[in-house]
Protein backbone atom coordinates (compact mmCIF):
# COMPACT_ATOMS: atom_id res chain seq x y z
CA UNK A 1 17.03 -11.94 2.96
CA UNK A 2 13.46 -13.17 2.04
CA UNK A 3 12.10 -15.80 4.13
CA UNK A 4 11.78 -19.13 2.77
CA UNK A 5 9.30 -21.28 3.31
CA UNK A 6 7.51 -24.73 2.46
CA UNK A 7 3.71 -25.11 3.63
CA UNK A 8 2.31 -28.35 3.64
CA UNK A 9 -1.66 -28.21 2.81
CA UNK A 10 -2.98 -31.66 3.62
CA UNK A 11 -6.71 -30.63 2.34
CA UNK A 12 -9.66 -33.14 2.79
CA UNK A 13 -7.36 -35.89 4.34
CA UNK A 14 -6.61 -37.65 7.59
CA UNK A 15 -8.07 -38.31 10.63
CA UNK A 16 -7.12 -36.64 13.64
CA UNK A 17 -5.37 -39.80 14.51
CA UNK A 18 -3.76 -40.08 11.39
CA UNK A 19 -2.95 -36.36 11.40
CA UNK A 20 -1.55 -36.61 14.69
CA UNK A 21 0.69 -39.42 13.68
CA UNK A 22 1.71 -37.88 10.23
CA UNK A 23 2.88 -34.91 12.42
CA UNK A 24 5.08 -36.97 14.54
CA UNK A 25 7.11 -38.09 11.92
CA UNK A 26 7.45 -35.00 10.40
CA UNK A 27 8.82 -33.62 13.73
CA UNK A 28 11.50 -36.19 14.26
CA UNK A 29 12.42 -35.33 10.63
CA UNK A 30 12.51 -31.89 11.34
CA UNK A 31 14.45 -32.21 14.38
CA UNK A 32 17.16 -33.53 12.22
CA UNK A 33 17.83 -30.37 11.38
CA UNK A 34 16.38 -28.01 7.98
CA UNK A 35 18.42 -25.45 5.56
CA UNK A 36 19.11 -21.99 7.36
CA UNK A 37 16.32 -20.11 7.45
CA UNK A 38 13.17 -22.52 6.08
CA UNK A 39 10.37 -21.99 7.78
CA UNK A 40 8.06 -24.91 7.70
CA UNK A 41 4.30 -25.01 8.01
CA UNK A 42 1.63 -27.51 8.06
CA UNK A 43 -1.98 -26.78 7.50
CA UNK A 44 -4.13 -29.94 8.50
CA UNK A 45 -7.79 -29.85 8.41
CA UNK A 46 -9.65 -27.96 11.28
CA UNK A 47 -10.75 -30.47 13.49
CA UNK A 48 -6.34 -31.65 13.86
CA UNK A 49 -5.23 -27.92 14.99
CA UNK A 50 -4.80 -28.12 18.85
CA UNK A 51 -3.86 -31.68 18.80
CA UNK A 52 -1.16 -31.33 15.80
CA UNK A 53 -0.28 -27.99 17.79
CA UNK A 54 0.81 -30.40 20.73
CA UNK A 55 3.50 -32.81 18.85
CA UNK A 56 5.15 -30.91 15.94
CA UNK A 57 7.07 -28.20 18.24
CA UNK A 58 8.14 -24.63 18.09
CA UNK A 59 10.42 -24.93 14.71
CA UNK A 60 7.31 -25.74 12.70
CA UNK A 61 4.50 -23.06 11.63
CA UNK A 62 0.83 -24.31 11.80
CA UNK A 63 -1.46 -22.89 9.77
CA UNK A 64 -5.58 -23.36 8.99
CA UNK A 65 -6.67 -24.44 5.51
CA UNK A 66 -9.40 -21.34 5.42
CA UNK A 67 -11.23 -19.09 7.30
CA UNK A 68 -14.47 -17.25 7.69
CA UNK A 69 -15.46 -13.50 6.09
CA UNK A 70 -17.10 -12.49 9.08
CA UNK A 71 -15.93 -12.37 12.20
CA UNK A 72 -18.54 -13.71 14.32
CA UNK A 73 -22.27 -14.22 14.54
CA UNK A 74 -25.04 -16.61 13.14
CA UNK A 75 -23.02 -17.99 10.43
CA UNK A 76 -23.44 -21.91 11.01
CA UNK A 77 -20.66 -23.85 10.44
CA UNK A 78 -18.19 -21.36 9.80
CA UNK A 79 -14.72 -20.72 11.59
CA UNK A 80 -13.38 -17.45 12.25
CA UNK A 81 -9.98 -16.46 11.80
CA UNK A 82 -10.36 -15.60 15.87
CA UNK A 83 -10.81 -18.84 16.65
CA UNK A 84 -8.14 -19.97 14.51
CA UNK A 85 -5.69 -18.04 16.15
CA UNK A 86 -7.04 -19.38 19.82
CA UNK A 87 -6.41 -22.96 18.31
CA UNK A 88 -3.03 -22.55 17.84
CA UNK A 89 -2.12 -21.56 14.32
CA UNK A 90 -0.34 -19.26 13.11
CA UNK A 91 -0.98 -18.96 8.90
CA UNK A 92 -4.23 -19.33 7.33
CA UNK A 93 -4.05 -20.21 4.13
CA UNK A 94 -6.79 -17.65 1.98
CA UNK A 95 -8.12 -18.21 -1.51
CA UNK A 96 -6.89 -21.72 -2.43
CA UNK A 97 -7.90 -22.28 -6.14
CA UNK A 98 -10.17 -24.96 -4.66
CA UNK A 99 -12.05 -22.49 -2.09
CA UNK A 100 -12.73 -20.25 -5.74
CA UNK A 101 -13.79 -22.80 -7.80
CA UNK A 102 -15.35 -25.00 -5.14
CA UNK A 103 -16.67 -22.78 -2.89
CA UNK A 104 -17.34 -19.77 -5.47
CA UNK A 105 -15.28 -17.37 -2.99
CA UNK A 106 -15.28 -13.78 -4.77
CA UNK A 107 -12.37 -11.44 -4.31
CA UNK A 108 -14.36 -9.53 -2.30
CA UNK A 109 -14.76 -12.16 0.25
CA UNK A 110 -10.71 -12.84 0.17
CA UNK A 111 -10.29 -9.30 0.68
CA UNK A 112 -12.38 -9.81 3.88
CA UNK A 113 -10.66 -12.77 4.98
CA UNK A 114 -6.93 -11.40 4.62
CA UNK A 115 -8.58 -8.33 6.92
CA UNK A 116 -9.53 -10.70 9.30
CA UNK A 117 -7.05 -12.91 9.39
CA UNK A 118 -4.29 -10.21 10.09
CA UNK A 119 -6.75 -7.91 12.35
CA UNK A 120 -6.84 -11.44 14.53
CA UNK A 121 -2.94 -12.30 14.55
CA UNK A 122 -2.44 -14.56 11.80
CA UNK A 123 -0.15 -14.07 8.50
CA UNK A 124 -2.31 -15.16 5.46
CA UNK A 125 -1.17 -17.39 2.81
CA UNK A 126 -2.88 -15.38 -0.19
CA UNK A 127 -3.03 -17.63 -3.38
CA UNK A 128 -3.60 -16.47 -6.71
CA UNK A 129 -3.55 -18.20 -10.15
CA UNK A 130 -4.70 -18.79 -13.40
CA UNK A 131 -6.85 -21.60 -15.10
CA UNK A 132 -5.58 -24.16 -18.04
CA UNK A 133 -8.02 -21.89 -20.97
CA UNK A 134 -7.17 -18.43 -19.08
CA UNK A 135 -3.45 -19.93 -19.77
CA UNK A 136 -4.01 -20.66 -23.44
CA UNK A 137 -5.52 -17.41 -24.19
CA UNK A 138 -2.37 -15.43 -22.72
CA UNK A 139 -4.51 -14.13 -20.59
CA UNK A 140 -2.85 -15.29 -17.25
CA UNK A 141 -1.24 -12.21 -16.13
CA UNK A 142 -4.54 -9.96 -16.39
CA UNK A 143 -6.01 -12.48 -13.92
CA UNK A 144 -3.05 -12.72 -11.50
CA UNK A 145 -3.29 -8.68 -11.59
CA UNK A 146 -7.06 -9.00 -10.77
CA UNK A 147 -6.92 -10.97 -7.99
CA UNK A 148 -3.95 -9.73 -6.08
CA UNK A 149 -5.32 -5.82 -6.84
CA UNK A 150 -8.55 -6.98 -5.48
CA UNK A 151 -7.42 -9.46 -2.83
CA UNK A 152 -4.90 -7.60 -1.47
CA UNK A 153 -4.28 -3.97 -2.33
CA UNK A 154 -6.78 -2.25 -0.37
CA UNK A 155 -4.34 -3.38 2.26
CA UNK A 156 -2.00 -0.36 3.85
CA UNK A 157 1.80 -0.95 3.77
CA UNK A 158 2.12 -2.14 7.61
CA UNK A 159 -0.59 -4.73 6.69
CA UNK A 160 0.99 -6.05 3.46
CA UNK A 161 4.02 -6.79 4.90
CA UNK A 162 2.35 -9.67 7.05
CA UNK A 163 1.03 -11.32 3.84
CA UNK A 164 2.59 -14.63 2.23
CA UNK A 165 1.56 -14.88 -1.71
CA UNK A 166 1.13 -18.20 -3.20
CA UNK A 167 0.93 -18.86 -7.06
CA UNK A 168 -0.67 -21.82 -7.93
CA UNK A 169 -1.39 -22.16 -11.94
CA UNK A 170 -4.56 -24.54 -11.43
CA UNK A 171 -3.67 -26.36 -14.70
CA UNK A 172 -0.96 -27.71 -12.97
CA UNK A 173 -2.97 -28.79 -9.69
CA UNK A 174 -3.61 -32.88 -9.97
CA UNK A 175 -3.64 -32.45 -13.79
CA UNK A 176 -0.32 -34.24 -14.49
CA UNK A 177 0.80 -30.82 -16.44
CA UNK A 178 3.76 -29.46 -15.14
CA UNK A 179 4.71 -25.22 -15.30
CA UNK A 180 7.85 -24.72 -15.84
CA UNK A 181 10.46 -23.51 -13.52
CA UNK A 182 10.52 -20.46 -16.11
CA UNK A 183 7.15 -20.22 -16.13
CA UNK A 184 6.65 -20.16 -12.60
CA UNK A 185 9.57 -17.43 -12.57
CA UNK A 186 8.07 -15.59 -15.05
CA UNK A 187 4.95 -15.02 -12.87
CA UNK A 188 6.60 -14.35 -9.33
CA UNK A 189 8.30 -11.62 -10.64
CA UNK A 190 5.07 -10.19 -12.37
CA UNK A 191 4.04 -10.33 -8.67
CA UNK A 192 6.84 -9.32 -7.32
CA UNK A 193 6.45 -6.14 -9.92
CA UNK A 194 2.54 -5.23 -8.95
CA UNK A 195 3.95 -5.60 -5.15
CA UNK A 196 6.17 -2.42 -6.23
CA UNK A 197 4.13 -0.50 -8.10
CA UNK A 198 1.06 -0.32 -6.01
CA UNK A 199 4.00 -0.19 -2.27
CA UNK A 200 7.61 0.36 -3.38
CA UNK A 201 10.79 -1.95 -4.38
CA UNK A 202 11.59 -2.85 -0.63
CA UNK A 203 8.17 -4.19 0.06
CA UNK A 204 8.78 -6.17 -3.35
CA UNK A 205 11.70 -7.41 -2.54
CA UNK A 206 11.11 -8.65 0.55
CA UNK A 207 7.96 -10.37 0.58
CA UNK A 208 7.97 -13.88 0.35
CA UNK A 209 6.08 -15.79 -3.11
CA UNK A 210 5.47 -19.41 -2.95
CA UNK A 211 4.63 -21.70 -5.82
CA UNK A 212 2.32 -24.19 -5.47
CA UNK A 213 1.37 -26.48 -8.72
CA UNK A 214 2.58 -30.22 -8.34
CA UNK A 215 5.82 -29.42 -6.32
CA UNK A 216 7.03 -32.72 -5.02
CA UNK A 217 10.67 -34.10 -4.18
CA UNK A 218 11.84 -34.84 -8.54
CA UNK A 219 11.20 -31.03 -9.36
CA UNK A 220 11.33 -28.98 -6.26
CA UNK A 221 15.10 -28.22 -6.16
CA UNK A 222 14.96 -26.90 -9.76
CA UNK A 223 11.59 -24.41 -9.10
CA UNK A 224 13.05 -23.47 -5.64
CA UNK A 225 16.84 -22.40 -7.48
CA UNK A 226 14.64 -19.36 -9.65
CA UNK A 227 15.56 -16.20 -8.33
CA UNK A 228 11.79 -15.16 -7.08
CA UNK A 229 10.69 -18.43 -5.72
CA UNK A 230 11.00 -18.84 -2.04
CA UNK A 231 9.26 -22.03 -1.28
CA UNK A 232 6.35 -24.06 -2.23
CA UNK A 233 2.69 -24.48 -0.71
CA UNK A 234 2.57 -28.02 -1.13
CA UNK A 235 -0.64 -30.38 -1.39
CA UNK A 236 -0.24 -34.45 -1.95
CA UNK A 237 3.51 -34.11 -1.30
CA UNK A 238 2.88 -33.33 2.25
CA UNK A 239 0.98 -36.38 2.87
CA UNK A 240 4.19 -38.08 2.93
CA UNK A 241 6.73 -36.91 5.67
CA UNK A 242 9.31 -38.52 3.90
CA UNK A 243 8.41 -36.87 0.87
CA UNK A 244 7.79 -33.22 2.57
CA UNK A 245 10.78 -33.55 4.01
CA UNK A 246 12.89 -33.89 1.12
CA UNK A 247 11.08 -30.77 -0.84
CA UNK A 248 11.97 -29.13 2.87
CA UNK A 249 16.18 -30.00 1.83
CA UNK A 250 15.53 -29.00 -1.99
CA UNK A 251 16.98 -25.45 -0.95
C-alpha cells in the first residue's frame, strides 16, 4: 500500500514563536489519533526547524521549504540540504512553483537539489506543474513530462524510490480556480505512467503523488478519494491546525 501523506508548507509566515506555538496545537491534535497510515509533515520556514523539531514529536515528519544546489562553499546565504538534515528534518520540499517562478530555479538546478537532498538523508518533495496559459493551450502534460524527465530521471531506481512527487497546477495556487478532482486524477496517473515507463509498474505503483492546488478542509475528502492521489502538500490550510487537521481526517 502507497503511503499517504499530508505536508503542511507554511511558506513566508510565522515567527519562530508563532511557529512554535502553531506546532503545539497541531501535536495535541495529532495525538488524538490520525487515519492508519498518514504520515504527516510540516515544513516551517528555516529559522523554526530545531525548535518545531522539539514540540511536534516522533508521529509527525518535518521537512525544509528548500534547499541549496551546492553542497557547500562560498555561497552566502544559502542552506544546504546537509545542514538541513543536522537540523532535524526529514523532507525537503524541491521545486515549489514559487522557487521556479520566484526564484527562476531551472531543472537543472532541481536535478541538483533532489541529488543532494537524498545523497544527505532526506526524501525530497519534488513538485511539478503547469501554469493557467500552459493549461489553456493543452499543453500541460508536455510540461509535467519536462520537468519530471529533467528533475528527476537521471535518478537510478534505488534513488527514485526515496522521492515524494507533488502536482501543483499553479492556476489553482491563491487564484480562487479550483482543478478538479478529475483533473487532478487525470494528471497523477500521467505521472504515475512516466514513473513506469522510464523504471517499471512497481516503482509506479508504489510511489507516493501529492496534490497541492487550494486543498483545504470543503474539498480535500473528494481529491484524496481519486484512485492516484495520496495526500496533499498543503499551503494556507496549514496555517490553521484546526484546519490541517481536518484535511489530515479527509482520508
Amino acid at each position: 500500500m502507497r503511503r499517504k501523506i499530508v505536508a503542511g508548507n507554511w511558506k513566508l509566515n510565522t515567527t519562530l514563536q508563532e511557529g512554535v506555538k502553531l506546532a503545539l496545537s497541531l501535536n495535541e491534535l495529532v495525538g488524538k489519533g490520525v487515519p492508519e497510515n498518514v504520515q504527516v509533515i510540516v515544513a516551517p520556514p528555516f529559522t523554526h526547524l530545531t525548535e518545531v523539531r522539539k514540540v511536534i514529536g516522533n508521529k509527525t515528519g518535518l521537512a525544509a521549504q528548500n534547499c541549496s544546489a551546492q553542497k557547500s562553499g562560498a555561497f552566502t546565504g544559502e542552506v544546504s540540504a546537509e545542514m538541513i538534515k543536522s537540523a532535524g528534518a526529514g523532507y525537503v520540499i524541491v521545486g515549489h512553483s514559487e522557487r521556479r517562478n520566484y526564484f527562476n530555479e531551472s531543472d537543472l538546478d532541481l536535478s541538483s537539489k533532489v541529488i543532494n537532498a537524498i545523497e544527505s538523508g532526506l526524501q525530497p518533495i519534488f513538485c511539478c506543474g503547469e501554469k493557467l496559459h500552459e493549461r489553456e493551450k493543452s499543453i500541460y502534460t508536455e510540461v509535467i513530462k519536462k520537468q519530471v524527465h529533467l528533475g528527476l530521471f537521471d535518478l537510478d531506481a534505488e534513488h527514485f524510490k526515496k522521492v515524494i512527487i507533488a502536482y501543483e497546477p499553479v492556476w489553482a495556487i491563491g487564484t480562487g480556480k479550483n482543478a478538479t478532482p478529475e483533473q487532478a486524477q487525470e494528471i497523477h496517473q500521467y505521472i504515475r505512467h512516466l514513473i513506469e515507463e522510464q523504471y517499471n509498474s512497481d516503482m509506479a505503483d508504489n510511489t507516493t503523488i501529492l496534490y497541492g492546488g487550494s486543498c483545504k478542509p470543503s474539498n480535500a475528502r473528494e481529491i484524496f478519494s481519486k484512485d492516484d492521489v495520496d495526500g496533499g502538500l498543503i499551503g494556507g490550510a496549514s496555517l490553521s491546525a484546526d484546519d490541517f487537521y481536518s484535511i489530515i481526517n479527509s482520508f
